[in-house]
C-alpha atoms as a PDB file:
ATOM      1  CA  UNK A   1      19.719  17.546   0.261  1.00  0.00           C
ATOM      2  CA  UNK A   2      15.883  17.871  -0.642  1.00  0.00           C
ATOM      3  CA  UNK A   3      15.263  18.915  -4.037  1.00  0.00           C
ATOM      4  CA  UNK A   4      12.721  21.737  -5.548  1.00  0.00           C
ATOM      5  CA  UNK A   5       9.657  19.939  -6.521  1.00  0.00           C
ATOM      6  CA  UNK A   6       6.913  21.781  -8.530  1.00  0.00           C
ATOM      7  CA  UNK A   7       7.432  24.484 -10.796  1.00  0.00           C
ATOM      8  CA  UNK A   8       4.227  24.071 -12.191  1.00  0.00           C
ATOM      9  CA  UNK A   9       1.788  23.245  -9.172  1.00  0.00           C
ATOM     10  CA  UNK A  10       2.668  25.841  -6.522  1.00  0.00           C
ATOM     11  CA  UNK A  11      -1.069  26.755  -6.332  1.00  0.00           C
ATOM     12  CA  UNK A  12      -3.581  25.099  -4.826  1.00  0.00           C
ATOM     13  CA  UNK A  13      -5.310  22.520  -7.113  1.00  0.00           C
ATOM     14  CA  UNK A  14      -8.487  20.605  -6.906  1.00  0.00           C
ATOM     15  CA  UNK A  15      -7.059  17.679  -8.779  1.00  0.00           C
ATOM     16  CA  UNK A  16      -3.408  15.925  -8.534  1.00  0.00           C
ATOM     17  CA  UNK A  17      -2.650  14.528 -12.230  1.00  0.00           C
ATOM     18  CA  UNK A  18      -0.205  11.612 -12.596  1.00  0.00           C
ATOM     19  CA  UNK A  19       2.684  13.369 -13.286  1.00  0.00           C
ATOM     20  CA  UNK A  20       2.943  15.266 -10.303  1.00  0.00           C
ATOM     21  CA  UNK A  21       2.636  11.870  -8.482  1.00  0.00           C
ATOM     22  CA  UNK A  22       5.459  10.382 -10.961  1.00  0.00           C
ATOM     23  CA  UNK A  23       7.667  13.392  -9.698  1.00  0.00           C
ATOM     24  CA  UNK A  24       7.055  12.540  -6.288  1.00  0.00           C
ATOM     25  CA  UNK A  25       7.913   8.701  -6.883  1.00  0.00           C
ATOM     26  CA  UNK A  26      11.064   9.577  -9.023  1.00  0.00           C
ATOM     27  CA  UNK A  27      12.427  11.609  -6.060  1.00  0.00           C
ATOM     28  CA  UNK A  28      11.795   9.716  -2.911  1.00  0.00           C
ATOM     29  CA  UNK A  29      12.740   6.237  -4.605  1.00  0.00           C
ATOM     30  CA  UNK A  30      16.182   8.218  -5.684  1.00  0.00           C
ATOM     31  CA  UNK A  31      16.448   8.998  -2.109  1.00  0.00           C
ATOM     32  CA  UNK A  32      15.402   5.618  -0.917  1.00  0.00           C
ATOM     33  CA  UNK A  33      18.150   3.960  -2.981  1.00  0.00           C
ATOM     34  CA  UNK A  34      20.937   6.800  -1.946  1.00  0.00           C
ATOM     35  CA  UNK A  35      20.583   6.414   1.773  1.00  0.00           C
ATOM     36  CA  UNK A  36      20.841   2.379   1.361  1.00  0.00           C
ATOM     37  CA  UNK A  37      24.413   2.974   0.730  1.00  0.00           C
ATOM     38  CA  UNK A  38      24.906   4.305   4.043  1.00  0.00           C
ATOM     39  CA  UNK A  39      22.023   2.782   6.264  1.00  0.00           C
ATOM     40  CA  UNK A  40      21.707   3.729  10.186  1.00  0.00           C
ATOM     41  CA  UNK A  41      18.842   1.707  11.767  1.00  0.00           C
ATOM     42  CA  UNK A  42      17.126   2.168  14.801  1.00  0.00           C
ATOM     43  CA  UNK A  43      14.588   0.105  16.967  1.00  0.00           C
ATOM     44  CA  UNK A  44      11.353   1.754  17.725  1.00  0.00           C
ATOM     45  CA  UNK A  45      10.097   1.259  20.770  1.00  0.00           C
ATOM     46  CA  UNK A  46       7.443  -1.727  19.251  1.00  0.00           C
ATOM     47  CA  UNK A  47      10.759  -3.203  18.276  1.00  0.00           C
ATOM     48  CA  UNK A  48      10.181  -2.891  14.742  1.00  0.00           C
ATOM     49  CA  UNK A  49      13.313  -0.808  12.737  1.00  0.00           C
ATOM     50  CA  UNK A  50      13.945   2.409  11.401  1.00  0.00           C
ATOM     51  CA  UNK A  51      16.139   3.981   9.485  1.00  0.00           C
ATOM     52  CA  UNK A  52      17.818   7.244   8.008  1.00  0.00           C
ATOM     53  CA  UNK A  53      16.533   6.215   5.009  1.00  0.00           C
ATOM     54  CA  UNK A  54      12.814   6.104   6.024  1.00  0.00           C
ATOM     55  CA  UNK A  55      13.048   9.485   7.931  1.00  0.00           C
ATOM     56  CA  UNK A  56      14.593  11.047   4.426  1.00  0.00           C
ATOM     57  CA  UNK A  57      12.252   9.869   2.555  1.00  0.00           C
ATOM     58  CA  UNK A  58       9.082  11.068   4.969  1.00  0.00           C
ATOM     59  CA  UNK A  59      10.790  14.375   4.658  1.00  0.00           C
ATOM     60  CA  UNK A  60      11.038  14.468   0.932  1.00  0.00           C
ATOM     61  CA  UNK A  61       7.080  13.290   0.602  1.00  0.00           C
ATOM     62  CA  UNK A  62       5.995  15.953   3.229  1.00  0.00           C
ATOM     63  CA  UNK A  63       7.801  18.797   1.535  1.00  0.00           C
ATOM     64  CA  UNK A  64       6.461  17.436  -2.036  1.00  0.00           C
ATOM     65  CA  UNK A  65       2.911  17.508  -1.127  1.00  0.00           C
ATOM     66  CA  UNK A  66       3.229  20.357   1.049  1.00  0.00           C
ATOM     67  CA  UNK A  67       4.664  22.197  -2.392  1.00  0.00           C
ATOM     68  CA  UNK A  68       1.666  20.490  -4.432  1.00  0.00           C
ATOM     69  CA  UNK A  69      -1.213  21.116  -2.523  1.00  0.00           C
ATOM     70  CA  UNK A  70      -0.563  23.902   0.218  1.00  0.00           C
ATOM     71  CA  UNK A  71      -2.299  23.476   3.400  1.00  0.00           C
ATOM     72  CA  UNK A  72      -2.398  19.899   2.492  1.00  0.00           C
ATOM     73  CA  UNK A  73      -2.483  17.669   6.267  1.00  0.00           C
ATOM     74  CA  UNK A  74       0.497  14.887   5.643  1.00  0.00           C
ATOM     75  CA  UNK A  75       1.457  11.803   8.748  1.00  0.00           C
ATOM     76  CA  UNK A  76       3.356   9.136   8.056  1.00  0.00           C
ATOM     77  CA  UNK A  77       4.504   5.637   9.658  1.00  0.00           C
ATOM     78  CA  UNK A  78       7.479   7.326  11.562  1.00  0.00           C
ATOM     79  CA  UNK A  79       5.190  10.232  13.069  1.00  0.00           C
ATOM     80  CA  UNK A  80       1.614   8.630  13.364  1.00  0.00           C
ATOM     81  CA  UNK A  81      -0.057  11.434  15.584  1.00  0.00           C
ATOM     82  CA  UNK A  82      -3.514  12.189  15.687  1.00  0.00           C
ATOM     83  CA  UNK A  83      -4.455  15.265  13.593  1.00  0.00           C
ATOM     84  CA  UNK A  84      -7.690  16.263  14.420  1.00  0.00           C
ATOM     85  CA  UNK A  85      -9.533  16.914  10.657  1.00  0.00           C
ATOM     86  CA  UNK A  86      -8.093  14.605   9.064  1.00  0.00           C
ATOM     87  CA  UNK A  87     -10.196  12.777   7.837  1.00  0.00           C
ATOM     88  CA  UNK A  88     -12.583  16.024   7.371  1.00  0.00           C
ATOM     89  CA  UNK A  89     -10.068  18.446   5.374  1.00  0.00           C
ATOM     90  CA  UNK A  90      -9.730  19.133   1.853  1.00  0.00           C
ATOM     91  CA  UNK A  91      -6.960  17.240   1.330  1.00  0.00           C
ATOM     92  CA  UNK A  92      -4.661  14.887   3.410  1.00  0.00           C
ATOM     93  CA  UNK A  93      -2.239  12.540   2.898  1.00  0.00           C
ATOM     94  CA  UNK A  94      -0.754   9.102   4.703  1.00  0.00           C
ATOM     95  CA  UNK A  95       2.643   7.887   3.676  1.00  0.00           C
ATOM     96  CA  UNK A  96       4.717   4.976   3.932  1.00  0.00           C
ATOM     97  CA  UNK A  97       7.797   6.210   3.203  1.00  0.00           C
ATOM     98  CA  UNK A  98       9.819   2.500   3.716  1.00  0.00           C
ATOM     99  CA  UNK A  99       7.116  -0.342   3.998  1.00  0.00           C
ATOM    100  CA  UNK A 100       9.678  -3.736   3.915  1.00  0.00           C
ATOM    101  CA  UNK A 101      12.422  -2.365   6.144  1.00  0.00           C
ATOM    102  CA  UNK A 102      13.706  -5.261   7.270  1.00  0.00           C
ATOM    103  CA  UNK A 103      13.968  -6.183   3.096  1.00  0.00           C
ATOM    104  CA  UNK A 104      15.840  -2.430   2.739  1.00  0.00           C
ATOM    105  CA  UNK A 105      18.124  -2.638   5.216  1.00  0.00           C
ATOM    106  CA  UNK A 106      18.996  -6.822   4.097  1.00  0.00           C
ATOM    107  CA  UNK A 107      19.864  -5.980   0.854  1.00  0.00           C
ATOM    108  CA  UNK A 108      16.675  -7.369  -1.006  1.00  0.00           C
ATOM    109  CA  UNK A 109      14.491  -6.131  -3.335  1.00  0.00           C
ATOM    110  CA  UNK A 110      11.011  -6.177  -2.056  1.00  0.00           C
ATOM    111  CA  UNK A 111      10.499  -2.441  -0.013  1.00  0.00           C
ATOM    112  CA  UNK A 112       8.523   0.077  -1.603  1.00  0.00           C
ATOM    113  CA  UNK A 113       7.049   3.564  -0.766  1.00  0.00           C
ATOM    114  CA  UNK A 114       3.178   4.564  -0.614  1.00  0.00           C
ATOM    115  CA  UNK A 115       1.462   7.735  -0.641  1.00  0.00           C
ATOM    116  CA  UNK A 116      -2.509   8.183  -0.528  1.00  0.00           C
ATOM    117  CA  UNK A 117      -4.132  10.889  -0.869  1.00  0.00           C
ATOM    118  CA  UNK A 118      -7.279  11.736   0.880  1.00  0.00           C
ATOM    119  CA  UNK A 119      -9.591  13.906  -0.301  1.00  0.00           C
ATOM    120  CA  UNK A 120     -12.527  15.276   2.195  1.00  0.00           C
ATOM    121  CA  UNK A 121     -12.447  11.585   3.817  1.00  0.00           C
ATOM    122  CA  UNK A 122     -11.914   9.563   0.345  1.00  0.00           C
ATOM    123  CA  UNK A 123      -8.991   7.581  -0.588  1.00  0.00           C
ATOM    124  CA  UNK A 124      -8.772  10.015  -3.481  1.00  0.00           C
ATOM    125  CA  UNK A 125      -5.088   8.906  -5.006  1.00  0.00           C
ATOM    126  CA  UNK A 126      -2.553   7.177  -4.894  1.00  0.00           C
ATOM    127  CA  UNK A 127       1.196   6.362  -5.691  1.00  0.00           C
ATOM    128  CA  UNK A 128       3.001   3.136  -4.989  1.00  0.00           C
ATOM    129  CA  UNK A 129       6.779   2.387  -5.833  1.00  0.00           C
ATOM    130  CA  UNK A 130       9.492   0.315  -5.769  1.00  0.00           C
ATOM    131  CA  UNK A 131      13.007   1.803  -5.499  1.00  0.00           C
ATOM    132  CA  UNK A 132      14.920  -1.273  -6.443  1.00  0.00           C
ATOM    133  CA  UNK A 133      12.857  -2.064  -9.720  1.00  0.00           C
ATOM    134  CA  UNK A 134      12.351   1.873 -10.555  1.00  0.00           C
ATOM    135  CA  UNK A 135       8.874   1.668 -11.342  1.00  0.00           C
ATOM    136  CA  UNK A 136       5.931   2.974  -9.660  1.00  0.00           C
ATOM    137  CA  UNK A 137       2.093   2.984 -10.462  1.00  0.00           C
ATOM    138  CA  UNK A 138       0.009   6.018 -10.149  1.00  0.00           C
ATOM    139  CA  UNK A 139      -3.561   6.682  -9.747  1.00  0.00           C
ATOM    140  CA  UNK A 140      -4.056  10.034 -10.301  1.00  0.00           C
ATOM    141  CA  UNK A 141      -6.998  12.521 -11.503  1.00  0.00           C
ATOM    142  CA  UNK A 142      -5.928  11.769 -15.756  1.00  0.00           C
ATOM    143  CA  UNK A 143      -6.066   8.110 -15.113  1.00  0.00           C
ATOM    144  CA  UNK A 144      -3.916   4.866 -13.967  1.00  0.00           C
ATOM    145  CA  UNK A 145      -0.019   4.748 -14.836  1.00  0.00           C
ATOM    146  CA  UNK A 146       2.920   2.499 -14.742  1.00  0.00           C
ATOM    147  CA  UNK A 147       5.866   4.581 -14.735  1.00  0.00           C
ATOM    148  CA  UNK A 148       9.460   4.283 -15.582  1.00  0.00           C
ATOM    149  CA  UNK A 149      11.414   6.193 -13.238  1.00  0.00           C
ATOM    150  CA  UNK A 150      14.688   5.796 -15.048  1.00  0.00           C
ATOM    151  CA  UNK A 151      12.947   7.090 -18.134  1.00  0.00           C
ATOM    152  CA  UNK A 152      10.204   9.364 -16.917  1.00  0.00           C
ATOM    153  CA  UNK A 153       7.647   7.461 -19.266  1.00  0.00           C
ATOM    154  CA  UNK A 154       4.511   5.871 -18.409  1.00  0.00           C
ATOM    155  CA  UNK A 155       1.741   3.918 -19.779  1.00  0.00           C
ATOM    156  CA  UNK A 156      -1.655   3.307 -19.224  1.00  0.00           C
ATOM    157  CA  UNK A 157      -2.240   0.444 -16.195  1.00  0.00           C
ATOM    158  CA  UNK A 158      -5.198  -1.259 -17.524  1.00  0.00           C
ATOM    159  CA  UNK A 159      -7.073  -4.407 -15.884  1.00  0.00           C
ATOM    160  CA  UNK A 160      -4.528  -7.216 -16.105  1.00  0.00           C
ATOM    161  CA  UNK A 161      -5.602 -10.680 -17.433  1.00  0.00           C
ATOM    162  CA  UNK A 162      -5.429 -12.691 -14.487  1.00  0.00           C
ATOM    163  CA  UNK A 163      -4.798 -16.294 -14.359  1.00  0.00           C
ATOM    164  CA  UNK A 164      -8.293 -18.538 -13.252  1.00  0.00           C
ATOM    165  CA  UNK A 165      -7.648 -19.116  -9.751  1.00  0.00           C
ATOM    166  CA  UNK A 166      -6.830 -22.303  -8.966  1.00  0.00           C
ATOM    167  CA  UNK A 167      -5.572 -24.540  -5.908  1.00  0.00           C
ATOM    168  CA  UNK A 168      -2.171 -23.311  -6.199  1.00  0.00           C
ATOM    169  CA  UNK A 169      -3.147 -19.702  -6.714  1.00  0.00           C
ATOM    170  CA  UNK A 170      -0.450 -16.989  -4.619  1.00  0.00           C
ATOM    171  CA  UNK A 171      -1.860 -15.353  -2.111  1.00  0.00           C
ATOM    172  CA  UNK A 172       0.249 -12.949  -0.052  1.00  0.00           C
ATOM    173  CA  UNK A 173      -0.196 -12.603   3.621  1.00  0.00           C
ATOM    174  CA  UNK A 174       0.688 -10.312   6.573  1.00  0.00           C
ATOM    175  CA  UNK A 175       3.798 -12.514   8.133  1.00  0.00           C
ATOM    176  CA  UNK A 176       1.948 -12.553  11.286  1.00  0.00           C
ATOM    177  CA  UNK A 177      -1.315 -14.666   9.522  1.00  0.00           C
ATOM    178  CA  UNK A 178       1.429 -16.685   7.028  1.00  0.00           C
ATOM    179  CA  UNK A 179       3.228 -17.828  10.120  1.00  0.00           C
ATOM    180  CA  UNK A 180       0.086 -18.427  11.862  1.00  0.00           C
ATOM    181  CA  UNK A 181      -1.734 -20.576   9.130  1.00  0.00           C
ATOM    182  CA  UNK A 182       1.215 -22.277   8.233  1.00  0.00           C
ATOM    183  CA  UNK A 183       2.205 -23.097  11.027  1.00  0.00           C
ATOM    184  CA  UNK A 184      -0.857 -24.949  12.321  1.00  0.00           C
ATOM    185  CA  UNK A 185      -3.086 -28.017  11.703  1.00  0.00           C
ATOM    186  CA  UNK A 186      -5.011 -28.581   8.335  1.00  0.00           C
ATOM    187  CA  UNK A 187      -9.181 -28.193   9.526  1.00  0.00           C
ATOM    188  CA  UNK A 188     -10.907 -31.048   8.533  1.00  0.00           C
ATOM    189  CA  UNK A 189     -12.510 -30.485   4.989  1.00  0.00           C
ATOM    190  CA  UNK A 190      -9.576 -27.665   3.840  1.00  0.00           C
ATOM    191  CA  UNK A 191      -8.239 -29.778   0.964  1.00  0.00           C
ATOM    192  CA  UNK A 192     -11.837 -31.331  -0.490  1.00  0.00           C
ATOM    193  CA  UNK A 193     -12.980 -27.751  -0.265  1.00  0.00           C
ATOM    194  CA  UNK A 194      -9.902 -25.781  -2.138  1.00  0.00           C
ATOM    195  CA  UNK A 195      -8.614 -24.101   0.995  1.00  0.00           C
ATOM    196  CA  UNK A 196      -5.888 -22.066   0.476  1.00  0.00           C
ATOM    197  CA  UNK A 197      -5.117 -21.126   3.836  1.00  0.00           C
ATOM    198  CA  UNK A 198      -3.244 -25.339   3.705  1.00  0.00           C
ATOM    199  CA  UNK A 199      -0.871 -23.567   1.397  1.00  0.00           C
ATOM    200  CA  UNK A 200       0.514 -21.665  -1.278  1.00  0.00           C
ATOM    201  CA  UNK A 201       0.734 -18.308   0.957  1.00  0.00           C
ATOM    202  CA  UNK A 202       3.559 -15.662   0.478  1.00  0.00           C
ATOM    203  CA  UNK A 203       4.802 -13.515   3.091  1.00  0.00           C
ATOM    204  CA  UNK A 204       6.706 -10.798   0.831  1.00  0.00           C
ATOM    205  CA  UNK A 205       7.534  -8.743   3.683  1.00  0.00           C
ATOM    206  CA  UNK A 206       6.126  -5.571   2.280  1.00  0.00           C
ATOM    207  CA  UNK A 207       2.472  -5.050   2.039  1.00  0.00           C
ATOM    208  CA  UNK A 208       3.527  -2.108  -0.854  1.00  0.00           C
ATOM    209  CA  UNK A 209       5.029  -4.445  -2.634  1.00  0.00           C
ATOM    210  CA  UNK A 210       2.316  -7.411  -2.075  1.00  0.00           C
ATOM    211  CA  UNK A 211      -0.169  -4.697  -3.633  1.00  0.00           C
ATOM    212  CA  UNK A 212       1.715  -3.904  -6.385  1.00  0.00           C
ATOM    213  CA  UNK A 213       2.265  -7.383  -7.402  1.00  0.00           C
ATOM    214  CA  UNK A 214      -2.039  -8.506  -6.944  1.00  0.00           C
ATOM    215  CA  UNK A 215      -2.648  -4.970  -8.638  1.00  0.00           C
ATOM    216  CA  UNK A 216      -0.057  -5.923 -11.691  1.00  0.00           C
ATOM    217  CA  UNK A 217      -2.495  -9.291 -11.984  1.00  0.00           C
ATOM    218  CA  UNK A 218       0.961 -11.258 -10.833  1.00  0.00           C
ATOM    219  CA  UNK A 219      -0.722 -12.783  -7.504  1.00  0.00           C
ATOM    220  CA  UNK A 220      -4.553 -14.044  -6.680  1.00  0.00           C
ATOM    221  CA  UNK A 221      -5.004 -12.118  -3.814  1.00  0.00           C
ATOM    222  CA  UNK A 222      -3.727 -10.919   0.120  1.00  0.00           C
ATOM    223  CA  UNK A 223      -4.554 -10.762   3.564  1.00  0.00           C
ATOM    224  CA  UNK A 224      -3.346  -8.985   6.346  1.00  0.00           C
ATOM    225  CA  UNK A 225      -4.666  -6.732   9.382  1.00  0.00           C
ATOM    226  CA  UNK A 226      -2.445  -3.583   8.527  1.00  0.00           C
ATOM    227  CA  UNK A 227      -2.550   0.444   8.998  1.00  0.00           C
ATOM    228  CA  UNK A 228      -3.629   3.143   6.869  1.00  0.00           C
ATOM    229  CA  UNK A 229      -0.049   3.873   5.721  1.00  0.00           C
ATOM    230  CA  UNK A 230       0.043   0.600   4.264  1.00  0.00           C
ATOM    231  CA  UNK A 231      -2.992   0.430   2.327  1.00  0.00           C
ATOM    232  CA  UNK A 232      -4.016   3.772   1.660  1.00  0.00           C
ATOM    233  CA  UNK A 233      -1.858   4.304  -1.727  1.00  0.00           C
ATOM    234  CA  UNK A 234      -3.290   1.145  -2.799  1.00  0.00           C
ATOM    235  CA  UNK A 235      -7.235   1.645  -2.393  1.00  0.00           C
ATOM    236  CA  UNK A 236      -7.281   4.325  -5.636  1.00  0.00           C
ATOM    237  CA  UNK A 237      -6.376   1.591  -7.697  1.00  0.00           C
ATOM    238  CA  UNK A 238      -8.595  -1.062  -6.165  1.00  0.00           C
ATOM    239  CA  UNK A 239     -12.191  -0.182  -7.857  1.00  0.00           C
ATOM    240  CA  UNK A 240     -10.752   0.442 -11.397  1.00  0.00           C
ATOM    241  CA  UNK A 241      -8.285  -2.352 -11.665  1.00  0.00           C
ATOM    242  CA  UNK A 242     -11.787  -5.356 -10.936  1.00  0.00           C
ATOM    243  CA  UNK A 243      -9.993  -5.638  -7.161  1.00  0.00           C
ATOM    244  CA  UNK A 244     -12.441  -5.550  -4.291  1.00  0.00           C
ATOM    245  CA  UNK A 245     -11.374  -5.465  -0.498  1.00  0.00           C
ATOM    246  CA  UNK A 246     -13.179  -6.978   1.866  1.00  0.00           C
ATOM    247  CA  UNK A 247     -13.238  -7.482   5.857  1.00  0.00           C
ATOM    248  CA  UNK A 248     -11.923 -11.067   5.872  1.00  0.00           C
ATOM    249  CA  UNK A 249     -14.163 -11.774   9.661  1.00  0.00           C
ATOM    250  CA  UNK A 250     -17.927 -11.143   7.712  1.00  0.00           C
ATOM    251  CA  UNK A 251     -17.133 -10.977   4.112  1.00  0.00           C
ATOM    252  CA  UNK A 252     -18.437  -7.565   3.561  1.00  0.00           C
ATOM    253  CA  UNK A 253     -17.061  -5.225   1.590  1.00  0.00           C
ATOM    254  CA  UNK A 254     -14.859  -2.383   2.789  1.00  0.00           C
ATOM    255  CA  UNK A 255     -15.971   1.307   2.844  1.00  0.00           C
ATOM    256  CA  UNK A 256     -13.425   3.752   1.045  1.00  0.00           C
ATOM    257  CA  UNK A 257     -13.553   6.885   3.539  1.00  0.00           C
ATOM    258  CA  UNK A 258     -11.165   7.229   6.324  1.00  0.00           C
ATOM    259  CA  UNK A 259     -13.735   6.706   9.187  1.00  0.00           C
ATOM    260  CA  UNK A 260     -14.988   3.401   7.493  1.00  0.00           C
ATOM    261  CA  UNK A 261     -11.511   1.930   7.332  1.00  0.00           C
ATOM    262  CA  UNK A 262     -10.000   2.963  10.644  1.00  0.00           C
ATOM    263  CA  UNK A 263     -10.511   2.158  14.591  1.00  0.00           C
ATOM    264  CA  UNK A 264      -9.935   6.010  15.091  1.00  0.00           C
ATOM    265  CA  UNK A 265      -9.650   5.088  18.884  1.00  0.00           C
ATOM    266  CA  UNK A 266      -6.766   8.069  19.285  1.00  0.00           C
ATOM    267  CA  UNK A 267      -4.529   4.813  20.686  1.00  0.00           C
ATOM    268  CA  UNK A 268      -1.553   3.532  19.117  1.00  0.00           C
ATOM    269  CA  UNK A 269      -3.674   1.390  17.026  1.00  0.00           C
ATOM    270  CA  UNK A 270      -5.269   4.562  15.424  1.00  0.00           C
ATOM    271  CA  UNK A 271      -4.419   3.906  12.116  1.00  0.00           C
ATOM    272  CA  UNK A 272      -4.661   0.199  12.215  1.00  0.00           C
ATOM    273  CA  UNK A 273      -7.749  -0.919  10.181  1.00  0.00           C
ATOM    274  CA  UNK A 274     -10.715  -2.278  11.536  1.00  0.00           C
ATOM    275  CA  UNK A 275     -10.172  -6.302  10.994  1.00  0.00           C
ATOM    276  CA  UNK A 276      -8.152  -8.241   8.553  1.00  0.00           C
ATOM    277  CA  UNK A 277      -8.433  -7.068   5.226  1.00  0.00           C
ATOM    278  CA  UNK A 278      -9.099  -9.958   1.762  1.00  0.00           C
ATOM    279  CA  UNK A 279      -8.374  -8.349  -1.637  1.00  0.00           C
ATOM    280  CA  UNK A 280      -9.106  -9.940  -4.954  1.00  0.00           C
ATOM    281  CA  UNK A 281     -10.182  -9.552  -8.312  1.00  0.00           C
ATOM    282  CA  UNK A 282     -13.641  -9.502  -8.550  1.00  0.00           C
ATOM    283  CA  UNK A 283     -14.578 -12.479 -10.589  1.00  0.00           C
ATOM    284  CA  UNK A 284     -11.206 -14.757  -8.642  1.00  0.00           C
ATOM    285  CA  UNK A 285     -10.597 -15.930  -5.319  1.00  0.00           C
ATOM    286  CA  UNK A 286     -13.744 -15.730  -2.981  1.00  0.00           C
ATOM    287  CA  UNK A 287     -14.120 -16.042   0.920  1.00  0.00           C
ATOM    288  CA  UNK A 288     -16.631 -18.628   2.361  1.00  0.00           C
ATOM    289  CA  UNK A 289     -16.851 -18.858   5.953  1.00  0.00           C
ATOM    290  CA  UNK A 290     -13.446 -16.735   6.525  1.00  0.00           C
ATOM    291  CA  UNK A 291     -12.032 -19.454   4.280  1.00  0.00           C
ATOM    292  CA  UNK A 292     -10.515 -18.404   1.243  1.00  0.00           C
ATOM    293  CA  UNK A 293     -11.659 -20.802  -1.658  1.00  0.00           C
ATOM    294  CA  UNK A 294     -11.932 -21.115  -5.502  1.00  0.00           C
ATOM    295  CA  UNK A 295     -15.211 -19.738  -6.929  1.00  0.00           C
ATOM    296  CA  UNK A 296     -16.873 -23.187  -8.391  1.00  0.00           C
END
């Protein structure tokens, strides 16, 4: 059963603070964790899974930001039409409600949920949570949170101290690229040049949960060629946390409007960004070449 949301935003608001966005995370990760119990998964017609548990949780992020922000355009992963205005209205929103489902229906720990919210074509804000760990982080209009959802407390997120990047530096990939690079022959120069698509990638299974990690300061960067859903919680926190995203094909740094980000063709590949995507903090990991190397 869905749950009231807002007492106090029913009206229209021009910004979203952090603890609406805590509410939201609190509720759909306690849904998320209550429909595990009892999991019914599907294959989509891609072949990729669904389950109860994703549809509930779509459901309890549409109502929530329908209650916060009325009028408010919401897709998600598991209904990926084509509204026309999205990317032009006052507000919208994209949502991952289950990113990781093989990981939530297997038992494991690494799914999360991600919500971002657009504003007039920006990547305004942004929520990102894990279930399993009950914690989110939240980029809202008041600032950057970690939250404790079993709590309800949260602190400020403030630029981690990341580790100098060096050749064994973690850097999460789409499973598609991991198996890819992995999988093939070193090029001739990787290792004298600090390479690091010879090794130490991670395929977590969850881009949510990749971003959480790199935005926490825990990894040195990721790359993956993903959809909106999958990034778009993220990209609030990107700027303000000394992350940069950039196309990994020509180096150049990525636009944060919808249209910049998107192919927008009306196909199934809509919502799929333009071209691999390389985020990093700014003074770490760099690309030369479409080779990911350590800054000398």
């Amino acid at each position: 059963m869905l749950r009231p949301f807002f007492p106090l935003f029913m009206e229209t608001i021009m910004t979203i603070p952090a603890e609406a966005l805590q509410t939201i995370a609190t509720e759909t990760s306690r849904i998320a964790l209550e429909y595990r119990k009892h999991l019914v998964p599907e294959v989509k017609p891609d072949m990729s899974i669904v389950t109860n548990g994703d549809k509930a949780v779509a459901r309890a992020a549409h109502k929530a930001l329908a209650e916060l922000v009325p009028g408010i355009i919401s897709i998600d992963e598991e209904d990926p039409q084509c509204r026309a205005g999205f990317d032009q209205a006052e507000w919208a929103a994209i949502i991952d409600p289950i990113d990781g489902t093989h990981n939530y229906c297997s038992g494991l720990e690494r799914f999360g949920t991600a919500i971002g919210i657009v504003h007039r074509g920006i990547m305004k804000y942004g929520l990102l949570s894990l279930p399993e760990f009950g914690t989110a982080i939240l980029a809202g209009a008041d600032g950057l949170f970690s939250a404790d959802l079993h709590s309800g407390t949260r602190t400020a997120l403030t630029i981690p101290r990341h580790k100098a990047p060096h050749g064994k530096s973690v850097v999460s990939c789409a499973q598609k690229i991991c198996r890819e690079r992995m999988l093939s022959d070193p090029k001739e120069g990787d290792e004298d040049n600090g390479n690091l698509w010879t090794g130490w990638l991670a395929a977590d299974g969850s881009v949510v949960y990749s971003n959480y990690r790199l935005i926490e300061g825990r990894t040195a960067g990721y790359v993956g060629l993903i959809n909106l859903w999958d990034i778009g919680g993220a990209i609030p926190f990107f700027e303000p946390m000394g992350l940069e995203m950039t196309w990994l094909g020509n180096g150049e740094r990525c636009g944060t409007t919808v249209n910049e980000l998107i192919r927008g063709d009306g196909t199934k590949d809509h919502w799929k960004l333009k071209d691999n995507v390389f985020i990093a903090p700014t003074n770490g990991l760099q690309l030369l070449n479409g080779r990911i190397v350590v800054p000398t």
